[in-house]
PDB file of N, CA and C in Angstrom:
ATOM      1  N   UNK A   1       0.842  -1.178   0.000  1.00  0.00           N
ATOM      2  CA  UNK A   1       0.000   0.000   0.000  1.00  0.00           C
ATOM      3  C   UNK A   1       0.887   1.241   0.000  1.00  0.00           C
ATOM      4  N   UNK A   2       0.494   2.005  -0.881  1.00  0.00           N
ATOM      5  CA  UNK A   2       1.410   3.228  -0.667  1.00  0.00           C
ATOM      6  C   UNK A   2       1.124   4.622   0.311  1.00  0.00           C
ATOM      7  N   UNK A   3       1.928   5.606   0.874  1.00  0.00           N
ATOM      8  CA  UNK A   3       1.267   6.465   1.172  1.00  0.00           C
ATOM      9  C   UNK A   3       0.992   7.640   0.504  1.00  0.00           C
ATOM     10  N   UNK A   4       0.896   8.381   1.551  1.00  0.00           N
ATOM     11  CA  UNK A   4       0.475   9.811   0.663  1.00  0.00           C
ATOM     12  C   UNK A   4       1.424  10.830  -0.372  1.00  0.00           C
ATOM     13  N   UNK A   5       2.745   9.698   0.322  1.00  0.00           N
ATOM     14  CA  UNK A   5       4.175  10.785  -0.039  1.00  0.00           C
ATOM     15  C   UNK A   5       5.016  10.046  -1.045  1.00  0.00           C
ATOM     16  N   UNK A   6       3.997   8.415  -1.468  1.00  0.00           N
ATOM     17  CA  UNK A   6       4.767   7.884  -2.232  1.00  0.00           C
ATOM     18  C   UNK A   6       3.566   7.813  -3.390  1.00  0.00           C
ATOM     19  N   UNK A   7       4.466   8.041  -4.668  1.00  0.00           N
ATOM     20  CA  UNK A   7       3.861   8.009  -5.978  1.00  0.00           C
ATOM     21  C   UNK A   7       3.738   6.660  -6.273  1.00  0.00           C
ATOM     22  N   UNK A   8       2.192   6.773  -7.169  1.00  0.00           N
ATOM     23  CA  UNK A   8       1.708   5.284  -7.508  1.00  0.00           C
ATOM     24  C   UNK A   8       2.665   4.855  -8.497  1.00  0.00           C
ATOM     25  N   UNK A   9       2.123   3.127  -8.628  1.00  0.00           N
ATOM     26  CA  UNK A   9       3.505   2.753  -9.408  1.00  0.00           C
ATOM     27  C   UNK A   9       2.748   3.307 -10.911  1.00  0.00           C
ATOM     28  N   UNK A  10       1.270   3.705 -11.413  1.00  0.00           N
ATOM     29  CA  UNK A  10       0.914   4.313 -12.906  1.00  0.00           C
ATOM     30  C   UNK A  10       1.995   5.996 -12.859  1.00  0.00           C
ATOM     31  N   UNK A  11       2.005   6.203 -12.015  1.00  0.00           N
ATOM     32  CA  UNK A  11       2.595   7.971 -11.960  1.00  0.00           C
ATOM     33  C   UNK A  11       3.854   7.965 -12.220  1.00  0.00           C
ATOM     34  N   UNK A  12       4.914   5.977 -11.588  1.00  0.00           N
ATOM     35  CA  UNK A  12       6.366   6.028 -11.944  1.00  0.00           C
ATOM     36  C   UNK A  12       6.325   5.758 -13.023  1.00  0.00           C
ATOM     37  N   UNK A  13       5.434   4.608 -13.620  1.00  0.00           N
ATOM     38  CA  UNK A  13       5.675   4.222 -14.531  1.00  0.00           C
ATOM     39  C   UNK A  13       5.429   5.004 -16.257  1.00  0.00           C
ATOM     40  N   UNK A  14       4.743   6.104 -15.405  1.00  0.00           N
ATOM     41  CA  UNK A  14       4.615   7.362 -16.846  1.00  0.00           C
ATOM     42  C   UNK A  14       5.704   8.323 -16.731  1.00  0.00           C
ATOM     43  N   UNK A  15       6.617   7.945 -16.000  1.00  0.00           N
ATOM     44  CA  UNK A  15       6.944   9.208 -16.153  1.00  0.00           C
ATOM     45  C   UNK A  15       7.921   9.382 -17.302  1.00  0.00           C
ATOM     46  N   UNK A  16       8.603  10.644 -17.935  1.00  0.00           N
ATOM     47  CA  UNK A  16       8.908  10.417 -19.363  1.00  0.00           C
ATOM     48  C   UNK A  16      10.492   9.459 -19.359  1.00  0.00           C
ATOM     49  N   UNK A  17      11.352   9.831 -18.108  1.00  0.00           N
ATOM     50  CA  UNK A  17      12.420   9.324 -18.241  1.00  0.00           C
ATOM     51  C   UNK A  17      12.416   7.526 -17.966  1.00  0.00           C
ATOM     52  N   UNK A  18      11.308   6.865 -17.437  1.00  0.00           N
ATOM     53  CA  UNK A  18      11.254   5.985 -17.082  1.00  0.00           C
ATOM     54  C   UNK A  18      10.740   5.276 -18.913  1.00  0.00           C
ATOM     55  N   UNK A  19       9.395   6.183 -19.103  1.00  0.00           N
ATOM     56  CA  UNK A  19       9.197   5.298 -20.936  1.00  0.00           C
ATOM     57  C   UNK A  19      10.521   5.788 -21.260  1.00  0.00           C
ATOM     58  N   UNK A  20      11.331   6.435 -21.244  1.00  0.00           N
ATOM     59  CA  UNK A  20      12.133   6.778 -22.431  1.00  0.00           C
ATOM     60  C   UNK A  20      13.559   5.629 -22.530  1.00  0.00           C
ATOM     61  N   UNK A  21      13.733   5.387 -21.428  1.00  0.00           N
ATOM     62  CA  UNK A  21      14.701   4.184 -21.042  1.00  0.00           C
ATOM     63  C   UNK A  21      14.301   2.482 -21.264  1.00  0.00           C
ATOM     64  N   UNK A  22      12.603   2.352 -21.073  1.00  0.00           N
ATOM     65  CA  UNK A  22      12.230   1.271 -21.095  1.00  0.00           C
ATOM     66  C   UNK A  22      12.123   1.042 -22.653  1.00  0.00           C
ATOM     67  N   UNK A  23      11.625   1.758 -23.440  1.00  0.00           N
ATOM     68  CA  UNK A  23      11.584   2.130 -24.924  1.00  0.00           C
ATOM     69  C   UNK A  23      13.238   1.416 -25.388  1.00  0.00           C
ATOM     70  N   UNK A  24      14.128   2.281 -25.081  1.00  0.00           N
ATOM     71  CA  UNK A  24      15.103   2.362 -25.610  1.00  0.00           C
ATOM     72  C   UNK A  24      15.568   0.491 -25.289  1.00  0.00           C
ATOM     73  N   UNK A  25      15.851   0.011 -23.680  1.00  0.00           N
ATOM     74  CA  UNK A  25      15.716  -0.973 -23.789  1.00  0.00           C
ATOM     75  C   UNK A  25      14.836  -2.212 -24.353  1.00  0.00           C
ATOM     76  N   UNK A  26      13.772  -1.925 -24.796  1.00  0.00           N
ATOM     77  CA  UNK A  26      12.915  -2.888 -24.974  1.00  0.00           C
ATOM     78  C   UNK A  26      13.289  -3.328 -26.581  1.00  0.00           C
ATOM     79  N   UNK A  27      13.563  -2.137 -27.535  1.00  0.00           N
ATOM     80  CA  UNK A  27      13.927  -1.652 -28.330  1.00  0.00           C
ATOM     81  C   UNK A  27      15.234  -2.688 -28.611  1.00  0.00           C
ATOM     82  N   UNK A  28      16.364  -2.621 -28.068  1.00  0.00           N
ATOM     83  CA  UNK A  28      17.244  -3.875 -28.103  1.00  0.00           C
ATOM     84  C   UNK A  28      17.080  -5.049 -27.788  1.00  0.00           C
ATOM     85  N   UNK A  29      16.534  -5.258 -26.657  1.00  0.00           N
ATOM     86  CA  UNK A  29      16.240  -6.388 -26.129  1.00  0.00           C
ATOM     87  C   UNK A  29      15.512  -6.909 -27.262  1.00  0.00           C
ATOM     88  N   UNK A  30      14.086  -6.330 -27.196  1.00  0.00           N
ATOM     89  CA  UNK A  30      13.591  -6.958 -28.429  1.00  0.00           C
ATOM     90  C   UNK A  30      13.853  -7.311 -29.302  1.00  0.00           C
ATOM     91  N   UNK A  31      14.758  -6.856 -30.170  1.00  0.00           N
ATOM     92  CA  UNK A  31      15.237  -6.559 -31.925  1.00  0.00           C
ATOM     93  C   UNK A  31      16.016  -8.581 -31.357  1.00  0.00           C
ATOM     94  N   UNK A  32      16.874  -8.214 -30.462  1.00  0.00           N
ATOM     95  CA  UNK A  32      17.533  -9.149 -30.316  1.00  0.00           C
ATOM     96  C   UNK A  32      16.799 -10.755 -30.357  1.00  0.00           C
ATOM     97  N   UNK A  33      15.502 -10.669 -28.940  1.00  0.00           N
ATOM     98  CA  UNK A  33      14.811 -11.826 -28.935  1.00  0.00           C
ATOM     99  C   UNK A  33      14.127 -12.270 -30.442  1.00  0.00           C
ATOM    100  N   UNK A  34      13.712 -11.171 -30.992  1.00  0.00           N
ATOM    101  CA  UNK A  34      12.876 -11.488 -31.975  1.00  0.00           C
ATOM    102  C   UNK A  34      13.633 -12.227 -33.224  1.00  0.00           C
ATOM    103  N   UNK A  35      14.839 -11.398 -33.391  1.00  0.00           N
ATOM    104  CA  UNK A  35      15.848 -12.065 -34.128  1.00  0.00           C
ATOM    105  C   UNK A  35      15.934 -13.524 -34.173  1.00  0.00           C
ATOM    106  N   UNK A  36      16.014 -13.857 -32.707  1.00  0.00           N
ATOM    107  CA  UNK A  36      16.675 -15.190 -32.321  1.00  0.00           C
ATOM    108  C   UNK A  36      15.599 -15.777 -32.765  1.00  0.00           C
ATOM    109  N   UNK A  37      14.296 -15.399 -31.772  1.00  0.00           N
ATOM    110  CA  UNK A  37      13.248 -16.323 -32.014  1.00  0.00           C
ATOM    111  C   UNK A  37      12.032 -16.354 -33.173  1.00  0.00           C
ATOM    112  N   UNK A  38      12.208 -15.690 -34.175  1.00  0.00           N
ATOM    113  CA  UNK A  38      11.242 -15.294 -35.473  1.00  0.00           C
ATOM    114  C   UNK A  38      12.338 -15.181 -36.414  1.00  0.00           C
ATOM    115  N   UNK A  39      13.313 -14.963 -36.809  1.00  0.00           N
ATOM    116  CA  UNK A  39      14.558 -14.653 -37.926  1.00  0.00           C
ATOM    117  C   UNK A  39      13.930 -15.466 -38.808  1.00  0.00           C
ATOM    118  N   UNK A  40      14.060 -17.188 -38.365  1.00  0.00           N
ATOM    119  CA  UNK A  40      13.736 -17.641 -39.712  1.00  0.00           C
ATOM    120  C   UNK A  40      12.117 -17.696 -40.726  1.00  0.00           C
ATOM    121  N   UNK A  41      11.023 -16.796 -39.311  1.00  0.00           N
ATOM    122  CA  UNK A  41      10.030 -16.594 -40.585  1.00  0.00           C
ATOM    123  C   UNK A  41      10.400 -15.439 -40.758  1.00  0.00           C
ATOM    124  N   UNK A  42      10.668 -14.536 -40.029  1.00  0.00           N
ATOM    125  CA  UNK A  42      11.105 -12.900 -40.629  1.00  0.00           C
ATOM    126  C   UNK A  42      11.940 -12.859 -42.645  1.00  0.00           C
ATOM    127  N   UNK A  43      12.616 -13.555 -42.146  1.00  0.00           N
ATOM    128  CA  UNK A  43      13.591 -14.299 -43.695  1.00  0.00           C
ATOM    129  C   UNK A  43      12.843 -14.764 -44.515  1.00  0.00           C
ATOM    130  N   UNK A  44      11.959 -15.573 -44.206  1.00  0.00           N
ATOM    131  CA  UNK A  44      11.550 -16.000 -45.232  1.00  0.00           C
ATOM    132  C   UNK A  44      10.078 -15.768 -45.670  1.00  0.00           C
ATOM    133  N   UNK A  45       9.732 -14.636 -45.114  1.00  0.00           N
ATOM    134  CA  UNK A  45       8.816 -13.961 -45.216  1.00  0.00           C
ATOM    135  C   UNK A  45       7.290 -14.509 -44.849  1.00  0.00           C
ATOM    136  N   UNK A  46       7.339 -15.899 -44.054  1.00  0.00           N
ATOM    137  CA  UNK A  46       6.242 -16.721 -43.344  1.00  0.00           C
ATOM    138  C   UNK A  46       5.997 -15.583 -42.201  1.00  0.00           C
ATOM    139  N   UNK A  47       5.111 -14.886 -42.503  1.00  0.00           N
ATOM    140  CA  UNK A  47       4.807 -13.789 -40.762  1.00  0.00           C
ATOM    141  C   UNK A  47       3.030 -13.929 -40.852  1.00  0.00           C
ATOM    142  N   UNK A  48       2.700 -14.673 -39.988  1.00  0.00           N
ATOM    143  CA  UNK A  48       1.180 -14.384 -39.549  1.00  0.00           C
ATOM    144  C   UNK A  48       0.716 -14.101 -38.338  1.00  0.00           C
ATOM    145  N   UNK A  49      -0.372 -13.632 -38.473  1.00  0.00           N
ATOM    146  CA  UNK A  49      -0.856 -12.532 -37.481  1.00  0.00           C
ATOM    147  C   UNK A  49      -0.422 -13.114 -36.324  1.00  0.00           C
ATOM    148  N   UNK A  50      -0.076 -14.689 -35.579  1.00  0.00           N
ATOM    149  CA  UNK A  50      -0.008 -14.800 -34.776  1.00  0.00           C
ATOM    150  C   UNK A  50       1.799 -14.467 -34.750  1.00  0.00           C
ATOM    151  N   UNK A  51       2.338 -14.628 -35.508  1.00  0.00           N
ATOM    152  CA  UNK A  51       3.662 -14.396 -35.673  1.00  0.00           C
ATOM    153  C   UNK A  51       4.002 -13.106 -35.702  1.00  0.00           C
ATOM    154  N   UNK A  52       3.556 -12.042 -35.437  1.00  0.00           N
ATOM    155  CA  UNK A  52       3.303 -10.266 -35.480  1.00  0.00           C
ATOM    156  C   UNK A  52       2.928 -10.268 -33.669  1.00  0.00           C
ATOM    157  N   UNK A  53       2.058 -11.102 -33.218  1.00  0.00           N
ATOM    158  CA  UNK A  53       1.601 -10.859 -31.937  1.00  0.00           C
ATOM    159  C   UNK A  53       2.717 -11.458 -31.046  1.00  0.00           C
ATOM    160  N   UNK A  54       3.306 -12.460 -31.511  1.00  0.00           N
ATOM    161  CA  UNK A  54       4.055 -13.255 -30.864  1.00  0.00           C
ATOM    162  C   UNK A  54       5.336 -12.172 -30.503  1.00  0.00           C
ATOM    163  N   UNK A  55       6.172 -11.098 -31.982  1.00  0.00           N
ATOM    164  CA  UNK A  55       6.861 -10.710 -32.392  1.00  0.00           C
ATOM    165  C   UNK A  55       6.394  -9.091 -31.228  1.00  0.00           C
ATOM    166  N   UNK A  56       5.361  -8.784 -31.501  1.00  0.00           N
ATOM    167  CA  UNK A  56       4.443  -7.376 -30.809  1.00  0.00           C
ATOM    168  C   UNK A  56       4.990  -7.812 -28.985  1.00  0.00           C
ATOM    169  N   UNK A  57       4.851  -9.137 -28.401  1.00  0.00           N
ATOM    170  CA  UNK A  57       5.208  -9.460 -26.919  1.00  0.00           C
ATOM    171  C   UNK A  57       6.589  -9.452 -26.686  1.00  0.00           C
ATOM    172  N   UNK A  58       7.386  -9.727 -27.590  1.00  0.00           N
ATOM    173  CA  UNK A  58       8.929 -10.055 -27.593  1.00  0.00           C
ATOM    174  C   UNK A  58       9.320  -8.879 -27.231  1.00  0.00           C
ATOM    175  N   UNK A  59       8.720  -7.393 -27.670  1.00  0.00           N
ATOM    176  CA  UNK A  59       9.244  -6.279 -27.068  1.00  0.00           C
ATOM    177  C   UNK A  59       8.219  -5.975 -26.306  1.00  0.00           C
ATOM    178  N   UNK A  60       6.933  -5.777 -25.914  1.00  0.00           N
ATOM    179  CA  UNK A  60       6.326  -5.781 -24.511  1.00  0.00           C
ATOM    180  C   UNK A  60       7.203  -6.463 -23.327  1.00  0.00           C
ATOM    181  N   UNK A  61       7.464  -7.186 -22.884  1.00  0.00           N
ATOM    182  CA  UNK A  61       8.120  -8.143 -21.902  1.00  0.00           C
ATOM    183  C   UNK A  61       9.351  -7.161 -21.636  1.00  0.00           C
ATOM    184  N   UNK A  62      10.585  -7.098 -22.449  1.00  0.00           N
ATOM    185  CA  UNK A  62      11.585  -6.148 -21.616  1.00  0.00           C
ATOM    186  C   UNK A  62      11.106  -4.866 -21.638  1.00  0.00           C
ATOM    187  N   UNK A  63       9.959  -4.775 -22.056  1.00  0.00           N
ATOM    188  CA  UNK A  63       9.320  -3.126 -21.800  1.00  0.00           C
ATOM    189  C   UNK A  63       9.038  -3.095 -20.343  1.00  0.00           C
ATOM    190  N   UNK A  64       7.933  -4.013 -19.856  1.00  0.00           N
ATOM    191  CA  UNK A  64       7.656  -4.060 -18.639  1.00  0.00           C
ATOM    192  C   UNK A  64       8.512  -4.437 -17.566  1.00  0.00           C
ATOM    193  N   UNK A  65       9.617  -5.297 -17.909  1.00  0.00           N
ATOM    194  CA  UNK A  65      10.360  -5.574 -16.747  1.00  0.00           C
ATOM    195  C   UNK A  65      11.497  -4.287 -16.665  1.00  0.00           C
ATOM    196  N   UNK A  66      11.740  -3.488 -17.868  1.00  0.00           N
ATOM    197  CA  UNK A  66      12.615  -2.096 -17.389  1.00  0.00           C
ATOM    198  C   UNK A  66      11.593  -1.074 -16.662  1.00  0.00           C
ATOM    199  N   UNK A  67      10.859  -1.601 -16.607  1.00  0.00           N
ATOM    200  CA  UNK A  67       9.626  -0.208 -16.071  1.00  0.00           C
ATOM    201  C   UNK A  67       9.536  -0.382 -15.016  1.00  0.00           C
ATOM    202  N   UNK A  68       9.199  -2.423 -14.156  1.00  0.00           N
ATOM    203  CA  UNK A  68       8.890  -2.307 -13.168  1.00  0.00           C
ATOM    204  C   UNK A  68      10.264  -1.960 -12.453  1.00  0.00           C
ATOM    205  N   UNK A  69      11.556  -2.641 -13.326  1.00  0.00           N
ATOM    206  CA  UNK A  69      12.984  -2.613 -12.307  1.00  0.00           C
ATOM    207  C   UNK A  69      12.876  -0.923 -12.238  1.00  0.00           C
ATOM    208  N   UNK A  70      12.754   0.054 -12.392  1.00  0.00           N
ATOM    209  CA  UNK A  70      13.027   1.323 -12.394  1.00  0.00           C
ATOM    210  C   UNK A  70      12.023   1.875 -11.494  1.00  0.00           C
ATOM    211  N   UNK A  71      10.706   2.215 -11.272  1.00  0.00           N
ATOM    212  CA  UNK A  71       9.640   1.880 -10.492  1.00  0.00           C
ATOM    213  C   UNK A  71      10.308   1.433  -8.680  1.00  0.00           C
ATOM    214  N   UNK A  72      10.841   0.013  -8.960  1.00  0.00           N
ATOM    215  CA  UNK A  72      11.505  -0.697  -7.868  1.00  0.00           C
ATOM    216  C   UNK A  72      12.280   0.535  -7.642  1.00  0.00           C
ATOM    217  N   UNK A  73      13.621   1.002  -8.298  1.00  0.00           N
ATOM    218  CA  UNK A  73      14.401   1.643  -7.694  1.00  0.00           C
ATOM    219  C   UNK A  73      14.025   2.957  -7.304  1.00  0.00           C
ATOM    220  N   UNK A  74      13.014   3.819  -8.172  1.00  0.00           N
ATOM    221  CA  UNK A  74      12.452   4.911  -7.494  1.00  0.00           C
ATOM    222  C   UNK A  74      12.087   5.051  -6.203  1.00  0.00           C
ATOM    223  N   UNK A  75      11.442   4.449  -6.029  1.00  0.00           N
ATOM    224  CA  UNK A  75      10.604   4.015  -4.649  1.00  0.00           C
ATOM    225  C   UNK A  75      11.772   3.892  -3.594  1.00  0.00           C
ATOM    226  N   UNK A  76      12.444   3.187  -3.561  1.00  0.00           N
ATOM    227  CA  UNK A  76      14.061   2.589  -3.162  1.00  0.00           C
ATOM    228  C   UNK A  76      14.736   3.898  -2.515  1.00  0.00           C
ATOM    229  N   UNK A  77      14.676   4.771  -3.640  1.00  0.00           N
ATOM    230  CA  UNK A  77      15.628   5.601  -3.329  1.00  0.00           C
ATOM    231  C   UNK A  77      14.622   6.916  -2.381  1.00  0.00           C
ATOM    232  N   UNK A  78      13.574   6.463  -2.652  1.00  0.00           N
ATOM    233  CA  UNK A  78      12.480   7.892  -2.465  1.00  0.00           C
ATOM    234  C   UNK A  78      12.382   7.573  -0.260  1.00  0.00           C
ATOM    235  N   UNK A  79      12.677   5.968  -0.101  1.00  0.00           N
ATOM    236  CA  UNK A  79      12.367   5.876   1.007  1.00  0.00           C
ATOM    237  C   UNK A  79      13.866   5.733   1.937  1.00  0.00           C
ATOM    238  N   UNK A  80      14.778   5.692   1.058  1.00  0.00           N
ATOM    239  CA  UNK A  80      15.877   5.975   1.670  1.00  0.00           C
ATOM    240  C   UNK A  80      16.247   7.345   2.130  1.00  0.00           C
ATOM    241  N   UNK A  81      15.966   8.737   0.950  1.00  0.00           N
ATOM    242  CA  UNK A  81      15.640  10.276   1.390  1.00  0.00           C
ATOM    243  C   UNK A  81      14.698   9.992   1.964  1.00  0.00           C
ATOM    244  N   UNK A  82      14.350   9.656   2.959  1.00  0.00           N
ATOM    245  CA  UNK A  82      13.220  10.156   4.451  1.00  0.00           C
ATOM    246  C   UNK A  82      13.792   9.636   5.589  1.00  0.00           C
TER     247      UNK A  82
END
């Protein structure tokens, strides 16, 4: 439960420097997983819709886990200044 003096985790998780880092990571991370794990329909041009959704989660996933790890450390540091 949070209090009054701690920001919700929607307020960390918008904030611009937090998308702008999770972006940027998700952004590699992704390119990378997707590579590994879609390359050979990406190549050969087999992509169906479930292969786009599959490809669409590969960068969701390190989106959310740089958001929540950052989130984590906000908070971290917000209750260490008090």
């Amino acid at each position: 439960m949070t209090t009054d003096q701690e920001p919700s985790l929607i307020a960390l998780c918008t904030r611009r420097a937090v998308m702008r880092r999770a972006a940027m990571i998700a952004l590699v991370v992704g390119t990378i997983l997707a590579i590994i794990n879609h390359g050979d329909r990406l190549i050969s041009g087999d992509i169906s819709s479930e292969v786009v959704i599959k490809i669409l989660m590969t960068y969701l996933v390190p989106y959310c886990v740089s958001s929540y790890s950052a989130v984590l450390t906000i908070r971290e540091r917000m209750r260490e200044a008090q």
